[in-house]
C-alpha atoms as a PDB file:
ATOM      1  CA  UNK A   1      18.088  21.510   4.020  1.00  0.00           C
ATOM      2  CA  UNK A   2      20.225  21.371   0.918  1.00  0.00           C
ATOM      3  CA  UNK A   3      24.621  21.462   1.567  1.00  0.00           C
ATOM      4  CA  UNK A   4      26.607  22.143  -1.795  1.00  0.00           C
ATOM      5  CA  UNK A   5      30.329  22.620  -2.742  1.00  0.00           C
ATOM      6  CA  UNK A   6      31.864  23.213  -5.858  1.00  0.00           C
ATOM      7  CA  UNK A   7      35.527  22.669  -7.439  1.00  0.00           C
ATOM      8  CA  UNK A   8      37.273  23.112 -10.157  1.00  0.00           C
ATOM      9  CA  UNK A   9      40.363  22.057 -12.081  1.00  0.00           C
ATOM     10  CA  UNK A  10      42.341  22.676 -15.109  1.00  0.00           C
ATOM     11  CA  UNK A  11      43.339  19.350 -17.073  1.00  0.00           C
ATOM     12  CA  UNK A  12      45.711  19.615 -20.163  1.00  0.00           C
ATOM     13  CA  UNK A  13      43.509  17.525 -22.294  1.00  0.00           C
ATOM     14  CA  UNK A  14      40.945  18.621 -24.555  1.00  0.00           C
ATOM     15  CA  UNK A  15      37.237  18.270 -23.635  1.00  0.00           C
ATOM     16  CA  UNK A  16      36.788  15.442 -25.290  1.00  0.00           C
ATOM     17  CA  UNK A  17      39.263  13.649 -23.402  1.00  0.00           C
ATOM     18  CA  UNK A  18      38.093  14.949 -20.016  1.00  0.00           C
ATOM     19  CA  UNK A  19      34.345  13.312 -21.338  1.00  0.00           C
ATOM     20  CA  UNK A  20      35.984   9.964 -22.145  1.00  0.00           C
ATOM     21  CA  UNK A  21      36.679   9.631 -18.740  1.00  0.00           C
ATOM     22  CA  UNK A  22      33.719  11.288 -16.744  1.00  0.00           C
ATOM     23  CA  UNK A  23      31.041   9.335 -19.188  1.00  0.00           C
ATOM     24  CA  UNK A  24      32.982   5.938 -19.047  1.00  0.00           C
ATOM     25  CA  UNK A  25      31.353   4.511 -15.931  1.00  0.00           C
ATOM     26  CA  UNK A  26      31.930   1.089 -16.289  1.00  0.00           C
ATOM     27  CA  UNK A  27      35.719   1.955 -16.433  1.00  0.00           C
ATOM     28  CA  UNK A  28      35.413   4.435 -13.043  1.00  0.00           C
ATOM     29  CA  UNK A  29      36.906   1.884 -10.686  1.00  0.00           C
ATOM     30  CA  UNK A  30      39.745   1.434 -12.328  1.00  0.00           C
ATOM     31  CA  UNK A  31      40.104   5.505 -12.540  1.00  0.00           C
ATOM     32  CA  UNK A  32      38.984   6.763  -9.296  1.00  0.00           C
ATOM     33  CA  UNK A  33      40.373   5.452  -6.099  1.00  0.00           C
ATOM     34  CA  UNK A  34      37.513   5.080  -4.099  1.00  0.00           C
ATOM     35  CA  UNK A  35      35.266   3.313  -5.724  1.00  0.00           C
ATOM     36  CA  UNK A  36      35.035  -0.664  -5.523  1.00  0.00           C
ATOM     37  CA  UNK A  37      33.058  -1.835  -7.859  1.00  0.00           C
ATOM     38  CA  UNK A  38      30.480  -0.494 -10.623  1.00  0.00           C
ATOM     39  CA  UNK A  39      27.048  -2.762 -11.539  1.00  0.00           C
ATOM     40  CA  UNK A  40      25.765  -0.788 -14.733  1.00  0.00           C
ATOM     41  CA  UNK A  41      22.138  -1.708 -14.797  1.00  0.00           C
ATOM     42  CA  UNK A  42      21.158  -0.288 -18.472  1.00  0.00           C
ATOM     43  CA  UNK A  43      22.587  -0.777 -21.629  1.00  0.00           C
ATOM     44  CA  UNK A  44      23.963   1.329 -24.026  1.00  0.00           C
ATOM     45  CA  UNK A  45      26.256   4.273 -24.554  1.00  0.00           C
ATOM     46  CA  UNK A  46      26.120   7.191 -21.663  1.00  0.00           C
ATOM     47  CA  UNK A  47      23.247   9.092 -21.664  1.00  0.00           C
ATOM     48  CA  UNK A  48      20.406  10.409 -19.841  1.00  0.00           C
ATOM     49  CA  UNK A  49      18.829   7.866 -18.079  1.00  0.00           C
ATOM     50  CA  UNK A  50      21.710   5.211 -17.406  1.00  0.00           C
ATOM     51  CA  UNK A  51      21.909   3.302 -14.703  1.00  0.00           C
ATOM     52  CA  UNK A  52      24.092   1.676 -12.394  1.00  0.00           C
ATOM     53  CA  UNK A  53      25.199   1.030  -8.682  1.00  0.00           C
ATOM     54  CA  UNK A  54      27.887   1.960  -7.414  1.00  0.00           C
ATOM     55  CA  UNK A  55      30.312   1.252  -4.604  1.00  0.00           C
ATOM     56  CA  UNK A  56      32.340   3.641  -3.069  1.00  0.00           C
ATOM     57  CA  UNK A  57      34.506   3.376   0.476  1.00  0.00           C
ATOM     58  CA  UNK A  58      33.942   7.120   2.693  1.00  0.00           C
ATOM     59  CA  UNK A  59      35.451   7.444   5.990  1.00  0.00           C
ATOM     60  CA  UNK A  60      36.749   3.774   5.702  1.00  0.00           C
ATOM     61  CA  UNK A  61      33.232   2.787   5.564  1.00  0.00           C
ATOM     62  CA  UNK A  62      31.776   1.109   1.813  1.00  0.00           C
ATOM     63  CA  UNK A  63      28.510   2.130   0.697  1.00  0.00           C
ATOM     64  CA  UNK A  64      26.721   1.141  -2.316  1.00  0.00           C
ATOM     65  CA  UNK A  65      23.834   3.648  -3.989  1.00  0.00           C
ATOM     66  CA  UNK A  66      22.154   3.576  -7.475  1.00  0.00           C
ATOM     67  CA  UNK A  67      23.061   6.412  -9.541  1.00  0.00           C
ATOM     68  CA  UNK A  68      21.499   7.872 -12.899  1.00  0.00           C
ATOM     69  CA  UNK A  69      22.378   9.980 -15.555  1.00  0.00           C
ATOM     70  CA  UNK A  70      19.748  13.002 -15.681  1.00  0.00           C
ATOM     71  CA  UNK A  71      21.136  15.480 -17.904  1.00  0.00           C
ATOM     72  CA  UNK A  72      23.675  15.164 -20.793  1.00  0.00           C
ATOM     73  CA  UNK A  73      25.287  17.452 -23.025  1.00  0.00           C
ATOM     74  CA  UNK A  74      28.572  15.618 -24.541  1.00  0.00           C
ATOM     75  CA  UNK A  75      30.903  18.280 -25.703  1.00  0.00           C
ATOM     76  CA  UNK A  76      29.830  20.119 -29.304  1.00  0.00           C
ATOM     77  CA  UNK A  77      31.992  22.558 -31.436  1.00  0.00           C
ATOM     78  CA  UNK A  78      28.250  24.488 -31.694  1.00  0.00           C
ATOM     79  CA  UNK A  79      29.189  24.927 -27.981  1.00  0.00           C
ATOM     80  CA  UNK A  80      32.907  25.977 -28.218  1.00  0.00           C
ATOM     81  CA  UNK A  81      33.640  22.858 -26.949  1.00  0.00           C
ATOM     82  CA  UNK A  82      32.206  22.868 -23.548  1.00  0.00           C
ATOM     83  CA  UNK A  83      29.853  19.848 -22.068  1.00  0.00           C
ATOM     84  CA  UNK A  84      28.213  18.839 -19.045  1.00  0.00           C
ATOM     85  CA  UNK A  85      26.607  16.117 -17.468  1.00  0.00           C
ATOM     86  CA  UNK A  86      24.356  15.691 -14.019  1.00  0.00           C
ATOM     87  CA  UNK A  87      24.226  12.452 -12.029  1.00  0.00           C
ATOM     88  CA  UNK A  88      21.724  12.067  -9.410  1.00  0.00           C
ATOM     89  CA  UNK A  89      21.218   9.373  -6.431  1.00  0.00           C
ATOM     90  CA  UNK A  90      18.775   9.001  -3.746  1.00  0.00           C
ATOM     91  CA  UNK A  91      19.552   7.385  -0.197  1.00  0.00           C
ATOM     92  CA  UNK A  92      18.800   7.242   3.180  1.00  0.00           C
ATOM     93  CA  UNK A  93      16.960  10.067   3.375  1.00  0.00           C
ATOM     94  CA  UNK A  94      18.343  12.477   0.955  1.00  0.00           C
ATOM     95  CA  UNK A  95      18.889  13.178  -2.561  1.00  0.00           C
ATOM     96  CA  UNK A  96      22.566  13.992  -3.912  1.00  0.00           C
ATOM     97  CA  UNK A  97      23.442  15.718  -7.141  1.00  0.00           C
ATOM     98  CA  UNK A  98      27.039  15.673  -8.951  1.00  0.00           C
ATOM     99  CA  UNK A  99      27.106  18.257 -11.568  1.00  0.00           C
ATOM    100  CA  UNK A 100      30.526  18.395 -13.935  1.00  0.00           C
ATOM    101  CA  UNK A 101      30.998  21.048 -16.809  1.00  0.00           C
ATOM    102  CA  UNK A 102      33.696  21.467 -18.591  1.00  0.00           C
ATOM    103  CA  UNK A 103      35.022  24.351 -20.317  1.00  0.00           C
ATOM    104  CA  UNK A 104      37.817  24.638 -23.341  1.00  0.00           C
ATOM    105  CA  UNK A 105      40.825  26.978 -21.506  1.00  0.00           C
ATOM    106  CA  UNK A 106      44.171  27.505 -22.595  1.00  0.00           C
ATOM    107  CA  UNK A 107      45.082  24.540 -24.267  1.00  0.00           C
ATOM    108  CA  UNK A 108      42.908  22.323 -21.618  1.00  0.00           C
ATOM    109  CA  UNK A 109      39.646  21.886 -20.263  1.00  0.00           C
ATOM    110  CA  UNK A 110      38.490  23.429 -16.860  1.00  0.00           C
ATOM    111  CA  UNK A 111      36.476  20.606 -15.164  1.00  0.00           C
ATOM    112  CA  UNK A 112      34.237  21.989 -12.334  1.00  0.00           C
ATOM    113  CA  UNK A 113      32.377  19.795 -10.415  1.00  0.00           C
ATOM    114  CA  UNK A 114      29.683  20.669  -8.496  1.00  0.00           C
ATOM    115  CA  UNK A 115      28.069  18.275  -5.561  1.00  0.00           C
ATOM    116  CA  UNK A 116      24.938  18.625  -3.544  1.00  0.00           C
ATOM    117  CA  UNK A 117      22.997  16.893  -0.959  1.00  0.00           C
ATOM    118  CA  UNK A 118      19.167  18.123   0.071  1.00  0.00           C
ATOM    119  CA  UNK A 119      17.807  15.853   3.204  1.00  0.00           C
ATOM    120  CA  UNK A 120      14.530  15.712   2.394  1.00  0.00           C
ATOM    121  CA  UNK A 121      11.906  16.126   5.498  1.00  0.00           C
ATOM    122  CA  UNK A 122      15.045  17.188   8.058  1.00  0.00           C
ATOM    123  CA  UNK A 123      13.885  16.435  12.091  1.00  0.00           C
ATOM    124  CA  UNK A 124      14.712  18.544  14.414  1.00  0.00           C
ATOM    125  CA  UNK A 125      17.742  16.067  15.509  1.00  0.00           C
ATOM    126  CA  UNK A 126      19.043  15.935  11.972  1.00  0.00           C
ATOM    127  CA  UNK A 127      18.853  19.738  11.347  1.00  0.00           C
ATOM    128  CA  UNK A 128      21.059  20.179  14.919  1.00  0.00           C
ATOM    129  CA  UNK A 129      23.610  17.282  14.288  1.00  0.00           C
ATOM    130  CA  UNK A 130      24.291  18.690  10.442  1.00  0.00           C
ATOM    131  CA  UNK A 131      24.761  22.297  12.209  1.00  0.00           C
ATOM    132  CA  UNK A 132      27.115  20.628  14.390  1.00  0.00           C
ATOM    133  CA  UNK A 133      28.528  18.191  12.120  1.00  0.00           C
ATOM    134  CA  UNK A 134      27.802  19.338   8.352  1.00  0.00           C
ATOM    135  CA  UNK A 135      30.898  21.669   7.945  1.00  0.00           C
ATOM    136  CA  UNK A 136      33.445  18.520   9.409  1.00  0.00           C
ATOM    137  CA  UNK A 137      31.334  16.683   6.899  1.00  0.00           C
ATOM    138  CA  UNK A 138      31.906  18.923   3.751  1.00  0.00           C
ATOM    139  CA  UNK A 139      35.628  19.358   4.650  1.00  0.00           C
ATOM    140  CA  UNK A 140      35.451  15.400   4.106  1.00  0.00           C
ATOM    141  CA  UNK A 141      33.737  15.425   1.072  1.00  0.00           C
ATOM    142  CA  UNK A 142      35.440  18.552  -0.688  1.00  0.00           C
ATOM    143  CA  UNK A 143      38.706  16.324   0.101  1.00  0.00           C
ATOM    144  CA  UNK A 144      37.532  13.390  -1.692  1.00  0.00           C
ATOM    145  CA  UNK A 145      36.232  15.072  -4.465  1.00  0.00           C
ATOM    146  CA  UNK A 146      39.312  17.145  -5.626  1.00  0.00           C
ATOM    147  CA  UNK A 147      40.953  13.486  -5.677  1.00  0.00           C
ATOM    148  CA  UNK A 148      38.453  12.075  -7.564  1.00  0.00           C
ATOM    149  CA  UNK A 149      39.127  15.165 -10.138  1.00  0.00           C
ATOM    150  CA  UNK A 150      42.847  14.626  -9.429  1.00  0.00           C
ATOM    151  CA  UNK A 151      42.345  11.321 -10.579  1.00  0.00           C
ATOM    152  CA  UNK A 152      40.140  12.408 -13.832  1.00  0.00           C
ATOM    153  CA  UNK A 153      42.817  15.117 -15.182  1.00  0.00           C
ATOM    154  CA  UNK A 154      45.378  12.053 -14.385  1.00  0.00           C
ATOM    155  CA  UNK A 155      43.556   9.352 -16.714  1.00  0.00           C
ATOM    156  CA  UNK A 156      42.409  12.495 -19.267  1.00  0.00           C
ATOM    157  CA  UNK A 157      46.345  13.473 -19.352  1.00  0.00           C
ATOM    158  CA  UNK A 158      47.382  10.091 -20.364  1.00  0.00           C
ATOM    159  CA  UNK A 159      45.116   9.612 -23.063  1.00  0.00           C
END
């Protein structure tokens, strides 16, 4: 039972900009509104396979997950510019996915960011209350997320 929503924004910044901010994770609470705090639990620059936990407030309501960094393509003039990353976490029952690419467009960098959540081994309960309550649910998420790339172009801008 897999929900996904996708988004996209223009940012006048080049790409590498744009990747500045979406790879510098210890710096995303001071970016992004909603998130507390940031425990990076590997070392090194960002690249598949870092680590960290992070805390983030939805619906008034603070949760902490572990995230990781499974796919990473920094931005490459063999690639016209363009780069994308995928984080993954894993919690209570289901496995998210946050995919951003960005793309060189006039001037700027189209950042598209693409979330996902697959509940692994759904009951029948869980399959009737995300029926029910899934589309309030992605109206909630789709509204945080085009703040959180609000917030990106705004840090990317004013670099």
């Amino acid at each position: 039972m897999e929900h996904k929503t996708s988004l996209t924004q223009h940012i006048h910044a080049p790409t590498d900009k744009v990747w500045a901010v979406i790879s510098d994770i210890p710096g995303s609470a001071a970016t992004l509104s909603s998130i507390d705090s940031v425990q990076m639990l590997s070392d090194g620059p960002y690249a598949e396979g870092t680590r960290w936990k992070e805390t983030r407030v939805m619906m008034g309501r603070a949760e902490t997950v572990e995230m990781w960094v499974s796919q990473c393509e920094p931005p490459s003039p063999h690639r016209g510019g363009s780069a994308s990353t995928t984080v993954k976490a894993a919690q209570g029952g289901a496995d998210y996915t946050t995919r951003f690419a960005l793309a060189e467009r006039d001037g700027g960098t189209d950042l598209t960011l693409t979330f996902g959540a697959e509940v692994n081994n759904p009951s029948r309960l869980s399959k009737f209350m995300m029926a029910v309550f899934g589309p309030i649910g992605l109206r909630i998420t789709r509204k945080a997320l085009s703040r959180d790339l609000a917030e990106i172009a705004a840090k990317a801008e004013s670099l």
